[in-house]
N, C-alpha and C. Protein backbone atom coordinates (compact mmCIF):
# COMPACT_ATOMS: atom_id res chain seq x y z
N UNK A 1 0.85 -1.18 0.00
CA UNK A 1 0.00 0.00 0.00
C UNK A 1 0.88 1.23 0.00
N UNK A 2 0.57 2.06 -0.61
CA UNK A 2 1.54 3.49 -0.82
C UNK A 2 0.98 4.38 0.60
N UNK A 3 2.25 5.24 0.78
CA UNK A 3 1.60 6.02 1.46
C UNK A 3 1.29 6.88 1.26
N UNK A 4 0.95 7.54 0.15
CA UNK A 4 0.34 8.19 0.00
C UNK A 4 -1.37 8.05 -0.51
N UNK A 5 -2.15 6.90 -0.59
CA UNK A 5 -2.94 6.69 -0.54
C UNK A 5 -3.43 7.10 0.88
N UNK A 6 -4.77 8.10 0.86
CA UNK A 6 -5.74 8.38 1.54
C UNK A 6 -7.07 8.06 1.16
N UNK A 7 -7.54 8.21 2.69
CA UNK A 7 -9.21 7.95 2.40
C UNK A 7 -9.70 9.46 2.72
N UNK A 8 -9.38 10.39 2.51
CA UNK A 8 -9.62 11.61 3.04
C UNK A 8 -11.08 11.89 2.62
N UNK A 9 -12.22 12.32 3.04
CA UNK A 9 -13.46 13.09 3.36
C UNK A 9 -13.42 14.51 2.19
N UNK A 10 -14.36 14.75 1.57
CA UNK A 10 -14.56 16.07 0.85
C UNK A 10 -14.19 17.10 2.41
N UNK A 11 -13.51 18.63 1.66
CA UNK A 11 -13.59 19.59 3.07
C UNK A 11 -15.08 20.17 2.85
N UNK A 12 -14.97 20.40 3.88
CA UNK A 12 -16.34 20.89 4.60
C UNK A 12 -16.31 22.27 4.25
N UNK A 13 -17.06 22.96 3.05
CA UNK A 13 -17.24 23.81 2.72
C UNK A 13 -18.44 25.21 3.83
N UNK A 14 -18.94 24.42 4.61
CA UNK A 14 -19.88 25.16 5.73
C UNK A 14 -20.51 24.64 6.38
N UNK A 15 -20.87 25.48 7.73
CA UNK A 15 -22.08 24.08 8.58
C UNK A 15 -22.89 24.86 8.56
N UNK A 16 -24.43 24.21 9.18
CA UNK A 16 -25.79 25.04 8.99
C UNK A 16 -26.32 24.32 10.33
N UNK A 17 -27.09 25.07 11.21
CA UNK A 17 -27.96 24.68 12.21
C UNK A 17 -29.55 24.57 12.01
N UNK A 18 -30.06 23.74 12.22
CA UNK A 18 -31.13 23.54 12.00
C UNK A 18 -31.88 21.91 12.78
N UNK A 19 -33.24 22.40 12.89
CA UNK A 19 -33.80 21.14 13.34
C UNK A 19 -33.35 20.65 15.09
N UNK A 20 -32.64 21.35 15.20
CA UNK A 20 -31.63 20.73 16.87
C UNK A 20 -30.45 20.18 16.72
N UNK A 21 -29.91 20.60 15.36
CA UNK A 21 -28.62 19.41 14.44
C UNK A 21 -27.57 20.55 14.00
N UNK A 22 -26.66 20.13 13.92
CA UNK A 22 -25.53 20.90 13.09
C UNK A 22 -25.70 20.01 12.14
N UNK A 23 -25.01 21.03 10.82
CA UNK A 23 -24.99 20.08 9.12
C UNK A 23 -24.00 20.28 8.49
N UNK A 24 -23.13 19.52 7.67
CA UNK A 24 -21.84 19.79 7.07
C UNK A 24 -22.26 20.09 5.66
N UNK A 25 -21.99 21.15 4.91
CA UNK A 25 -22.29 21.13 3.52
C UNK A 25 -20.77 21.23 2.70
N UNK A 26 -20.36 20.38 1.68
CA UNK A 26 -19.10 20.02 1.09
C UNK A 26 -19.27 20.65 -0.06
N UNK A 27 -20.10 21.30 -0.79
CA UNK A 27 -20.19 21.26 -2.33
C UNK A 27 -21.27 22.73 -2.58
N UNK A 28 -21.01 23.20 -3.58
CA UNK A 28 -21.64 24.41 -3.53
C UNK A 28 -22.45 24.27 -4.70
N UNK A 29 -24.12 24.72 -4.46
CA UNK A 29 -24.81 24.17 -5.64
C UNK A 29 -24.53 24.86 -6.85
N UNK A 30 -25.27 24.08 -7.86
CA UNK A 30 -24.55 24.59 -9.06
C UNK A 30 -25.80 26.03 -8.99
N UNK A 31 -24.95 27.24 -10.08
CA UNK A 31 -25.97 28.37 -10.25
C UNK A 31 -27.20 28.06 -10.67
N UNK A 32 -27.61 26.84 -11.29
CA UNK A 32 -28.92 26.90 -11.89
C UNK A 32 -29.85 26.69 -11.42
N UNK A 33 -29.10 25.78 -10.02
CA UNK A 33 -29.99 25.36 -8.91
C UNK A 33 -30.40 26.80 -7.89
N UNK A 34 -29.76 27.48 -7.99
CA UNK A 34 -29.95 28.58 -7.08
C UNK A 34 -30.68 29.10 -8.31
N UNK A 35 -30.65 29.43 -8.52
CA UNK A 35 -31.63 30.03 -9.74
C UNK A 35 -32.79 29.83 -9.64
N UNK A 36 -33.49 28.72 -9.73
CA UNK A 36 -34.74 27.87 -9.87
C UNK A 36 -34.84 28.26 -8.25
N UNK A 37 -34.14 27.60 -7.34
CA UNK A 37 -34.70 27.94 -5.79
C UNK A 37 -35.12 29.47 -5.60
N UNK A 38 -34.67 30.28 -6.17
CA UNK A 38 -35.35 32.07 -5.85
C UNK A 38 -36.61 32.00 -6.16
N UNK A 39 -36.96 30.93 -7.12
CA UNK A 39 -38.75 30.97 -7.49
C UNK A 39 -39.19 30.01 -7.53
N UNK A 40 -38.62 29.39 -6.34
CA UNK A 40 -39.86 28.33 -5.46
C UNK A 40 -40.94 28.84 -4.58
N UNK A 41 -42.02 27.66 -4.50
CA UNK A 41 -42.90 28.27 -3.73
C UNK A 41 -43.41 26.60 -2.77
N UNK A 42 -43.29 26.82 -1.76
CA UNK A 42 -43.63 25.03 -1.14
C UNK A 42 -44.76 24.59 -1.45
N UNK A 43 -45.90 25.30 -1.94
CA UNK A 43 -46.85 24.87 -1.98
C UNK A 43 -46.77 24.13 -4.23
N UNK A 44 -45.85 23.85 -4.88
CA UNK A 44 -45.35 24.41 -5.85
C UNK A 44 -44.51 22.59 -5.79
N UNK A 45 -44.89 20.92 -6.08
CA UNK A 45 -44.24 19.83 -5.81
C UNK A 45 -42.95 20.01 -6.54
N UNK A 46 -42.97 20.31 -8.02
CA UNK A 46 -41.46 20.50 -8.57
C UNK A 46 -40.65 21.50 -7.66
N UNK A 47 -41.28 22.29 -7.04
CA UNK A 47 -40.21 23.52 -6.58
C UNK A 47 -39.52 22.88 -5.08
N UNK A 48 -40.57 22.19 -4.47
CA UNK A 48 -40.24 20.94 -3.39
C UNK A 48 -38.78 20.10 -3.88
N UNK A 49 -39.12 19.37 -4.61
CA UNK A 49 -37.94 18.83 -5.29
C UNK A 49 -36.78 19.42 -5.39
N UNK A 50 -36.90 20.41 -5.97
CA UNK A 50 -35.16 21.14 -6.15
C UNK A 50 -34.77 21.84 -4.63
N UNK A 51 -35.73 21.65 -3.56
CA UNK A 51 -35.27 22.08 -2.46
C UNK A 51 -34.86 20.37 -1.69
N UNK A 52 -35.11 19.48 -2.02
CA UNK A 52 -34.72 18.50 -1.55
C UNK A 52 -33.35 18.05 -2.47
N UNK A 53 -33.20 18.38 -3.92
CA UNK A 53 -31.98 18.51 -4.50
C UNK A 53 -30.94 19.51 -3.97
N UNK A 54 -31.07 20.22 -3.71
CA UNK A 54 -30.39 21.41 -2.95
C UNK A 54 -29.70 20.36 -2.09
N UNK A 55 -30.41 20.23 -0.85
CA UNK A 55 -29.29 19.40 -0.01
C UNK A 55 -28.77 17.95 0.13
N UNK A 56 -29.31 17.69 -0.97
CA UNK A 56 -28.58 15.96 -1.80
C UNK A 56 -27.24 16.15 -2.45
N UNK A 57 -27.02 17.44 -3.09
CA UNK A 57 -26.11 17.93 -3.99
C UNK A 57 -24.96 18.88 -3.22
N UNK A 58 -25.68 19.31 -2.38
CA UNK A 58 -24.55 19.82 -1.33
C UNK A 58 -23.75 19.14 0.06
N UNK A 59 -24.32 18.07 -0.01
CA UNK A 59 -24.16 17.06 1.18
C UNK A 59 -23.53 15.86 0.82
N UNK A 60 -22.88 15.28 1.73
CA UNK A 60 -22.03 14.10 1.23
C UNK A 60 -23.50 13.09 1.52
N UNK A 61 -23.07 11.84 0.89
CA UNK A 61 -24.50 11.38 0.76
C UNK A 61 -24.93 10.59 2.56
N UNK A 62 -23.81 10.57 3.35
CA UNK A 62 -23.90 10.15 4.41
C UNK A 62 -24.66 11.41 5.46
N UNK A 63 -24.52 12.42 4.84
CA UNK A 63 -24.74 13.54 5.60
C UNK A 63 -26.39 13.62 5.45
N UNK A 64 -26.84 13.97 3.84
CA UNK A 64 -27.90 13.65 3.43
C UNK A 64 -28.85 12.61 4.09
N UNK A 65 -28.26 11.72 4.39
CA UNK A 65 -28.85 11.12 5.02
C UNK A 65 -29.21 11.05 6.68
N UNK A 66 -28.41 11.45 7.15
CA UNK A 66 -28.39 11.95 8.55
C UNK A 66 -29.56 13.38 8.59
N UNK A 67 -29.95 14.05 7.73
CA UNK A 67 -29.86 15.34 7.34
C UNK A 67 -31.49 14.58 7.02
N UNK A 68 -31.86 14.12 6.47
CA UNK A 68 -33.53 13.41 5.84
C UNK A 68 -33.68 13.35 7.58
N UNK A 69 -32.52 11.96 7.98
CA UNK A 69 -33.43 11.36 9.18
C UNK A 69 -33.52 12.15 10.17
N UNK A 70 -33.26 13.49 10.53
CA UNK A 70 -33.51 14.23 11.60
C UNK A 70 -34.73 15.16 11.52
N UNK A 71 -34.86 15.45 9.74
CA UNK A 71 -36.37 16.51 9.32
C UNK A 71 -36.96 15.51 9.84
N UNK A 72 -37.14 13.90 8.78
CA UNK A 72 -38.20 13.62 9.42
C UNK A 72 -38.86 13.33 10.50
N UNK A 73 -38.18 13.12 11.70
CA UNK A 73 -38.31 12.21 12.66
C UNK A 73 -38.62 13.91 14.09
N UNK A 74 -38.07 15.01 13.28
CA UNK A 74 -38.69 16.34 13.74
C UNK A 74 -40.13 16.78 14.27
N UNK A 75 -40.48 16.81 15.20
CA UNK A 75 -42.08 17.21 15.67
C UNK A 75 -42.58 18.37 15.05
N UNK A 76 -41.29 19.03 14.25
CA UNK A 76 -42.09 20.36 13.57
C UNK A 76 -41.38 20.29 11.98
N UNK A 77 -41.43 18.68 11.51
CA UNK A 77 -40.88 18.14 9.97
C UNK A 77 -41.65 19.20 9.29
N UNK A 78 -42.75 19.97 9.57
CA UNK A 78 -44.14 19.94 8.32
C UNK A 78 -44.21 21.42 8.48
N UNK A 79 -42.82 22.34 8.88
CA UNK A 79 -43.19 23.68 9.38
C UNK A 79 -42.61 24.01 8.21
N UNK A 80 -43.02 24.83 7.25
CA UNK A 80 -42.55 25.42 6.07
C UNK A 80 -41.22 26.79 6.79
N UNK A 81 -41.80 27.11 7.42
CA UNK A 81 -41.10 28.16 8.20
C UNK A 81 -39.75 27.32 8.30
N UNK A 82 -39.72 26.78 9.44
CA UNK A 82 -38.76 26.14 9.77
C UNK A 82 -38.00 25.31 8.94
N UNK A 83 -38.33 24.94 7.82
CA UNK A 83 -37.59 24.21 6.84
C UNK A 83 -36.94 25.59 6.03
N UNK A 84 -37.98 26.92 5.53
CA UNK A 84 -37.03 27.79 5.24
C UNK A 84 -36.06 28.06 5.77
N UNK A 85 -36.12 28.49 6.96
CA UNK A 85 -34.62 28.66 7.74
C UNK A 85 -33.89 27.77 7.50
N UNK A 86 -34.10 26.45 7.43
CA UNK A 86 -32.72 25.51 7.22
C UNK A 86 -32.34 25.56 5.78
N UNK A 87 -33.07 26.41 4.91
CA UNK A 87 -32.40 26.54 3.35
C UNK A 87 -31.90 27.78 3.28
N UNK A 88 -32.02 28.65 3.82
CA UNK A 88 -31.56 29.92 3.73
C UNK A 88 -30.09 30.10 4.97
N UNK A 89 -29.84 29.26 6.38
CA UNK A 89 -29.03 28.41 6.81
C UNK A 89 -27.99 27.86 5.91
N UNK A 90 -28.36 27.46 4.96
CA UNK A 90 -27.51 26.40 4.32
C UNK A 90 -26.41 27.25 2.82
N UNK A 91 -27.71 27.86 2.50
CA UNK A 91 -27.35 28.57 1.37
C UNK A 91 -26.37 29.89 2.28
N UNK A 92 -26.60 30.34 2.99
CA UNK A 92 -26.00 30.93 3.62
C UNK A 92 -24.32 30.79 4.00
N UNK A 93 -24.51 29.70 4.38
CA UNK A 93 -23.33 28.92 4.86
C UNK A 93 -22.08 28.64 3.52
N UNK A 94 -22.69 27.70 2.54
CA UNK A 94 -21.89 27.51 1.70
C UNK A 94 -21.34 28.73 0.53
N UNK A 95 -22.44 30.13 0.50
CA UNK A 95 -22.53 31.00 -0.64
C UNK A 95 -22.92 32.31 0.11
N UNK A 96 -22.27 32.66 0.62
CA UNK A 96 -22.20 34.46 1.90
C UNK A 96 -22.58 35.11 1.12
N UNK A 97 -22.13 35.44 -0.45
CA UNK A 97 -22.57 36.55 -1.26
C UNK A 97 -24.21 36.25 -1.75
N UNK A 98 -24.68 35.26 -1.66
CA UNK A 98 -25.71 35.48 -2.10
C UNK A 98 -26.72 35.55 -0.93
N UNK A 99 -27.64 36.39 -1.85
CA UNK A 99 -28.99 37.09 -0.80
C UNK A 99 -30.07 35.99 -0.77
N UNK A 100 -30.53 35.78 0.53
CA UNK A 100 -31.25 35.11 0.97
C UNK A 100 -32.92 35.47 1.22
N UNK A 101 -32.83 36.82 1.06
CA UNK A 101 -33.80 37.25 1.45
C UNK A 101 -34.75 38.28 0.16
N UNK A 102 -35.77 38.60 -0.40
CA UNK A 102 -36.11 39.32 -1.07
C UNK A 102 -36.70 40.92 -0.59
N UNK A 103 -35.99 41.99 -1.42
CA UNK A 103 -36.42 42.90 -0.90
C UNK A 103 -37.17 43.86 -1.41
């Protein structure tokens, strides 16, 4: 075995709080995805989707998954509110320059 073979982890591009959890995000979404997320609306199933792509694509898939099983298993999984904050959290985290908020 060489030594220079590693098993090294993507770096951790940002963390996000949410749900009662810290979150590691590795990967920064692509622009098109941020794009499409400025004109989502939850009530809106495709626009649902690219917010559940959002943190599939920014998350290592172990994280993602840690990251599903804590929304769901959440007493307040179904709070639109509270799921915004964890996307605007996130987006936050990995992408500072971009605005989160509409004004």
């Amino acid at each position: 075995m060489s030594d220079t073979a590693t098993t090294d982890a993507p770096a951790v591009l940002g963390t996000f709080d949410a749900y009662d959890d810290t979150f590691s995000l590795v990967r920064k979404p692509p622009v098109l995805l941020i794009a499409g997320l400025s004109r989502t609306d939850t009530e809106d199933p495709a626009a649902v989707g690219m917010l559940y792509e959002f943190f599939e694509l920014t998350m290592t898939p172990a994280e993602f998954a840690r990251f599903r099983g804590v929304v769901y298993r959440h007493p307040s999984a179904d709070d639109p509110e509270l799921f915004g904050a964890a996307l605007r959290a996130a987006v936050e985290a990995v992408m500072p320059e971009t605005p989160t908020t509409r004004s």
